[in-house]
Protein backbone atom coordinates (compact mmCIF):
# COMPACT_ATOMS: atom_id res chain seq x y z
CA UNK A 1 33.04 -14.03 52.92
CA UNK A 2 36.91 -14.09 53.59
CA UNK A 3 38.38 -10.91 53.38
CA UNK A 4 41.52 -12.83 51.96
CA UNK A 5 38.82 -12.84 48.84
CA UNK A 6 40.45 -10.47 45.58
CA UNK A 7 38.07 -8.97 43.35
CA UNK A 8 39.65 -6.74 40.55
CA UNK A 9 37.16 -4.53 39.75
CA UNK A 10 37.80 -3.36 35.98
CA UNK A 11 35.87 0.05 34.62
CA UNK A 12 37.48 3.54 32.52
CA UNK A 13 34.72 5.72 34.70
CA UNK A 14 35.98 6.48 37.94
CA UNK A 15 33.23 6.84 39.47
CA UNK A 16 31.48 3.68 38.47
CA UNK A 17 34.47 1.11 39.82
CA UNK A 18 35.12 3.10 42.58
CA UNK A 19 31.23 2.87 43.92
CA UNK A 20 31.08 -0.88 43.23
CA UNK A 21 34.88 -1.17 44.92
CA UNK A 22 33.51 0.61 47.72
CA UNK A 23 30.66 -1.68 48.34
CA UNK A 24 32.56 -4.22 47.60
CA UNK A 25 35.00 -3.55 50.85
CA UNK A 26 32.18 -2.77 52.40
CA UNK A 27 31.53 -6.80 52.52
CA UNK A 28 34.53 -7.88 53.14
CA UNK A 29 36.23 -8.06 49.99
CA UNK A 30 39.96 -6.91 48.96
CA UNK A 31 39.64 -5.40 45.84
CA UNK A 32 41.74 -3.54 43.66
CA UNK A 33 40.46 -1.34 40.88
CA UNK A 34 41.64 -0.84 37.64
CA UNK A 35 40.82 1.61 34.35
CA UNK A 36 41.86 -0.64 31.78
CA UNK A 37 42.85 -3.97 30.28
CA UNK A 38 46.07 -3.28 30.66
CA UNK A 39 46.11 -2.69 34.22
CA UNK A 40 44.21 -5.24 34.80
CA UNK A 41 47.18 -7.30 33.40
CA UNK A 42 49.71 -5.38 35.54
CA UNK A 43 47.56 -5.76 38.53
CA UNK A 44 47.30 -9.55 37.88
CA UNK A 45 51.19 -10.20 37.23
CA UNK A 46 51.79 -9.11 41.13
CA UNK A 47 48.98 -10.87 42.72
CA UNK A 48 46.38 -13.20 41.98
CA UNK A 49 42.52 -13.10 42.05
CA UNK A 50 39.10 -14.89 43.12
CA UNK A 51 37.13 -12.79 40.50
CA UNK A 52 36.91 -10.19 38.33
CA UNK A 53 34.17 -7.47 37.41
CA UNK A 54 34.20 -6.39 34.18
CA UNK A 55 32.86 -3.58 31.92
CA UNK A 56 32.46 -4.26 28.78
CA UNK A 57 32.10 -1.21 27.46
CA UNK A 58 35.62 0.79 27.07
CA UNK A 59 37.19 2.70 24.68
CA UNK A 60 40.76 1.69 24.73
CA UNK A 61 40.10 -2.17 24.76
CA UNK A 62 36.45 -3.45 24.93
CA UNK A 63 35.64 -6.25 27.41
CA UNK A 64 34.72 -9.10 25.19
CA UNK A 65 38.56 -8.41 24.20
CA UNK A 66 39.95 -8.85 27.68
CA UNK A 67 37.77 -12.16 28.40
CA UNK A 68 38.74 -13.92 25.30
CA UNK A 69 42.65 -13.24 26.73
CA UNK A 70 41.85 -13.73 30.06
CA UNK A 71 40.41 -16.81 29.35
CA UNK A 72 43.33 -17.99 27.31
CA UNK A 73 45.50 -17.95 29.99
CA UNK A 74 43.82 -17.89 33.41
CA UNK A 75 40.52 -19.93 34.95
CA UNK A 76 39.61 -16.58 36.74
CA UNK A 77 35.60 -15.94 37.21
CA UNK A 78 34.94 -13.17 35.13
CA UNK A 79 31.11 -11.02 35.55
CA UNK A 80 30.42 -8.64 33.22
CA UNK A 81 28.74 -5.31 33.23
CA UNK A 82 27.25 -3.61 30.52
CA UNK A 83 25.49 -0.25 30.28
CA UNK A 84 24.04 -1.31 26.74
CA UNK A 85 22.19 -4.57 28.77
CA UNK A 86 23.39 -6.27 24.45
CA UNK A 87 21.57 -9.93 24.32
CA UNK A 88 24.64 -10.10 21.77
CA UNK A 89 27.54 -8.82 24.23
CA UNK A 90 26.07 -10.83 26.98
CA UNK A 91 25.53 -14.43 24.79
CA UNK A 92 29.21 -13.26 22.94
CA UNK A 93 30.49 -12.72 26.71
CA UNK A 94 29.37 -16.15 27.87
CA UNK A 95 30.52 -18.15 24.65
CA UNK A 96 34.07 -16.89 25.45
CA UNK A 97 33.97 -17.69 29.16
CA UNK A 98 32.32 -15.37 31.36
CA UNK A 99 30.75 -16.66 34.24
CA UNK A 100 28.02 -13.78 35.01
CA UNK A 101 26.85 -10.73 33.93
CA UNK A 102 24.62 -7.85 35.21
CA UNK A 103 23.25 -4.27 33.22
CA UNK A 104 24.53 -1.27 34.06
CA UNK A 105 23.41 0.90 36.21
CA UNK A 106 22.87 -2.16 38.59
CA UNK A 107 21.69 -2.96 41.51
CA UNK A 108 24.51 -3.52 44.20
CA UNK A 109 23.02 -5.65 46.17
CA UNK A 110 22.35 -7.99 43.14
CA UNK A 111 26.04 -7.56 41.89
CA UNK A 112 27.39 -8.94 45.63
CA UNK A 113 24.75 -11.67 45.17
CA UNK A 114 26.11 -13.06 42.10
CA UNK A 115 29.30 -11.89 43.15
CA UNK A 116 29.06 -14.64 46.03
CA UNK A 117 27.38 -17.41 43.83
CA UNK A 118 29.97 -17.49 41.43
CA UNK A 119 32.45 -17.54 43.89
CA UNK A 120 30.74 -20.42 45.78
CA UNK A 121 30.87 -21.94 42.72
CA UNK A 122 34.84 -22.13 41.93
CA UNK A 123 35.18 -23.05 45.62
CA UNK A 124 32.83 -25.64 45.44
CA UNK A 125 34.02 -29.17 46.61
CA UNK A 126 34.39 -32.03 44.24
CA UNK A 127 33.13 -35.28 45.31
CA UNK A 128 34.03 -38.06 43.25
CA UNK A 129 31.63 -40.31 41.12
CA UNK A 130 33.29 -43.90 41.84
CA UNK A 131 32.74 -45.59 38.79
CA UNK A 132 33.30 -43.24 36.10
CA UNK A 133 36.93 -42.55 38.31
CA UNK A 134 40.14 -42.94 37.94
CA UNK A 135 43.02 -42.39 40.72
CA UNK A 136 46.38 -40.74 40.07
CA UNK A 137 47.90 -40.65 43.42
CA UNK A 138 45.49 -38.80 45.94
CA UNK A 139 43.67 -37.24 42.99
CA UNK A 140 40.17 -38.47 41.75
CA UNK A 141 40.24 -38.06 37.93
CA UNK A 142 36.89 -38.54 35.73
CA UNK A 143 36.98 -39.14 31.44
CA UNK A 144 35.28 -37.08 29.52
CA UNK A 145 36.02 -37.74 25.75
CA UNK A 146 39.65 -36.77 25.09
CA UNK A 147 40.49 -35.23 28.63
CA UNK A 148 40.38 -36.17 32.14
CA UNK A 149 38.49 -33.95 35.01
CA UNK A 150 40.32 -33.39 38.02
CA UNK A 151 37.76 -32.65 40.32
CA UNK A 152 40.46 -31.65 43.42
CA UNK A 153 41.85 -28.83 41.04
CA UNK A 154 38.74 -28.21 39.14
CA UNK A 155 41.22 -28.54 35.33
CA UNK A 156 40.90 -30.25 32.86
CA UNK A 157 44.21 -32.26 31.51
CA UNK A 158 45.14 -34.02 28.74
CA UNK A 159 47.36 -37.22 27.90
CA UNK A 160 50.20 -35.72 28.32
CA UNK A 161 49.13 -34.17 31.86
CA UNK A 162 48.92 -30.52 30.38
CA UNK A 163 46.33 -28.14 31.95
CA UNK A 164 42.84 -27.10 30.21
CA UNK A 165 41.24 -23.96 32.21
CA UNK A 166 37.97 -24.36 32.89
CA UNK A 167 35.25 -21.25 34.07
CA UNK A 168 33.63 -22.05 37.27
CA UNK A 169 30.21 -22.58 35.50
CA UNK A 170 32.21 -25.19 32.95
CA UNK A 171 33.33 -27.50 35.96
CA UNK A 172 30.28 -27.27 37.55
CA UNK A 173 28.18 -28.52 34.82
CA UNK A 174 30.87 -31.25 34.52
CA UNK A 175 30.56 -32.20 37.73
CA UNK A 176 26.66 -32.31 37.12
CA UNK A 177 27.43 -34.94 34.62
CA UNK A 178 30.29 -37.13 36.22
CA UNK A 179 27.69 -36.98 39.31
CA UNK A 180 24.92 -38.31 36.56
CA UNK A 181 26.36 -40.69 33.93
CA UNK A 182 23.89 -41.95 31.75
CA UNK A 183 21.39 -39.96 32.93
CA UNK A 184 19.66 -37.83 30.54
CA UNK A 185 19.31 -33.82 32.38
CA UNK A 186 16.93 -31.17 30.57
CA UNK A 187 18.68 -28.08 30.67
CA UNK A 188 16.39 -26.74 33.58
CA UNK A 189 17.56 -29.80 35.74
CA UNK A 190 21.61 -28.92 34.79
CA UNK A 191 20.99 -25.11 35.53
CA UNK A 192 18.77 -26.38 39.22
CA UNK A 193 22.47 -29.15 39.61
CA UNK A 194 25.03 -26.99 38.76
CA UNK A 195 23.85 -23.63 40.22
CA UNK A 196 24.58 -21.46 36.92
CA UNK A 197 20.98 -19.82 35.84
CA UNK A 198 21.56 -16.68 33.57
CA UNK A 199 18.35 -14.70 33.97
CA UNK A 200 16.26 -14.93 31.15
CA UNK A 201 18.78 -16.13 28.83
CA UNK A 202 19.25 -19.14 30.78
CA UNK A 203 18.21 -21.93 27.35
CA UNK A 204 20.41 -20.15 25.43
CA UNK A 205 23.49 -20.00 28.10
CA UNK A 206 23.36 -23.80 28.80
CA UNK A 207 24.09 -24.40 25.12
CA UNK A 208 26.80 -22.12 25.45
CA UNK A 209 28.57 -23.48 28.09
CA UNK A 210 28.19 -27.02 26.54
CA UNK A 211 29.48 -25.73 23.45
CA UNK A 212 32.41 -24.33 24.80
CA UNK A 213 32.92 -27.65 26.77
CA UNK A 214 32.59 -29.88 24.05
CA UNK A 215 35.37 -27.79 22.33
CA UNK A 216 37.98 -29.23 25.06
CA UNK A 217 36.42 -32.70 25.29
CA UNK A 218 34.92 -34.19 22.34
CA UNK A 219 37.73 -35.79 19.47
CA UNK A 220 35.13 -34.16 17.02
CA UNK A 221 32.98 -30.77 18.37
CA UNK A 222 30.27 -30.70 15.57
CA UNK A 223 30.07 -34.48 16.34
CA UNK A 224 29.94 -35.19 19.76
CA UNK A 225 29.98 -38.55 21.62
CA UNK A 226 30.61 -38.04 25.40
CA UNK A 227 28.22 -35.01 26.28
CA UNK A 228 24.84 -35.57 23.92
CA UNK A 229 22.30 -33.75 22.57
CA UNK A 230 18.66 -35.61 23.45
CA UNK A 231 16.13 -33.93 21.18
CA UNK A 232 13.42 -32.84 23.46
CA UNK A 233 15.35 -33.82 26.55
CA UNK A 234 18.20 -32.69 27.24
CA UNK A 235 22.01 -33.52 27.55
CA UNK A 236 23.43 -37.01 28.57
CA UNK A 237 26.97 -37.77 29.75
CA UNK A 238 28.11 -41.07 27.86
CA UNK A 239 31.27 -42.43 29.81
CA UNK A 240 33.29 -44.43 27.56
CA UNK A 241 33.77 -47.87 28.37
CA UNK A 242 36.41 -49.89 29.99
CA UNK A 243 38.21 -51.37 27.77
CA UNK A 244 38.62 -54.94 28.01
């Protein structure tokens, strides 16, 4: 990994962030720790960042708290930790846009693995699916209901050109479907394509993340017309068609 790489590592027990900083540097990383949300903010406004590490678990502003504003504003990889290993903090975590997460006391070795595949993820190249694009200048742009996917900048943007943030794991299951249009994917088959598997929550985090995605695409959520639900199947990526 490039040591250029910034993890903020985010954690009220000293001793915790510090051990998983350490290990951390250890690999190569540049990573700056911090007690709080609102350092985390501070720390933020003077430099940017590949990733963060999260615990969710604080007392003067809990994690879930500090994803759902993260998220708001930034398209920063978030992992979360969590000592009380909640199916409801982690599925509540991944609804608002984490990437990851991990129980505490974990394994270091795991928490650089996933660390690394989440990371690989963000970074991950875009290659164009040619006849579901759309060029704007040296960009390769794909439709997906009310938005357009830029798969150089890995955003999302509307008519008007405005930016939509998108988690790593959301553009990569996008890319899954621009790569596979009209092709219907059981949720094993996105999680294999897109690199995103959750553990043994994995069903439930697909829906999740296509949830959350069909929030910033589809004209109508609850009704949903460009990313499908096949009963028994799977999801299917219906491109609209070319007007004539």
């Amino acid at each position: 990994m490039s040591q250029q790489q910034q993890i903020v590592v985010v954690d009220d027990e000293a001793a915790s962030r510090e051990l998983v900083g350490d290990y951390l540097r250890m690999h190569g990383f540049t990573v700056t720790l911090c007690d709080g949300g609102k350092t985390l903010r501070e720390t933020l406004g003077r430099q940017p960042a590949d990733l963060v590490v999260l615990d969710l678990n604080m007392p003067e502003e809990d994690g879930l708290s500090i994803i759902r504003d993260l998220k708001a504003h930034t398209n920063i990889p978030v992992i979360m930790l969590t000592a009380t290993a909640s199916a409801i903090d982690r599925v509540v975590g991944l609804e608002l846009g984490a990437d990851d997460y991990l129980a505490k006391p974990c394994e270091l070795r795991e928490l650089l693995a996933r660390v690394r595949s989440v990371l690989r993820r963000s970074a991950a190249p875009a290659i164009a699916a040619p006849t579901l694009s759309a060029s704007a200048g040296n960009k390769v742009l794909v439709r997906f209901g009310t938005k357009w996917l830029d798969l150089d900048a890995q955003v999302l943007r509307d008519e008007g050109g405005n930016e939509h943030p998108l988690t790593a794991s959301e553009f990569a299951i996008l890319k899954v479907f621009a790569d596979n249009p009209k092709r219907v994917l059981s949720r094993e088959r996105l999680l294999d394509l897109a690199n995103v598997r959750d553990g043994e929550v994995f069903d439930r985090a697909i829906d999740l993340r296509i949830m959350r995605i069909r929030r910033k695409i589809e004209p109508d959520p609850a009704h949903p017309v460009a990313i499908r639900t096949v009963r028994g199947g799977g999801y299917v990526f219906s491109p609209a068609e070319p007007k004539a």
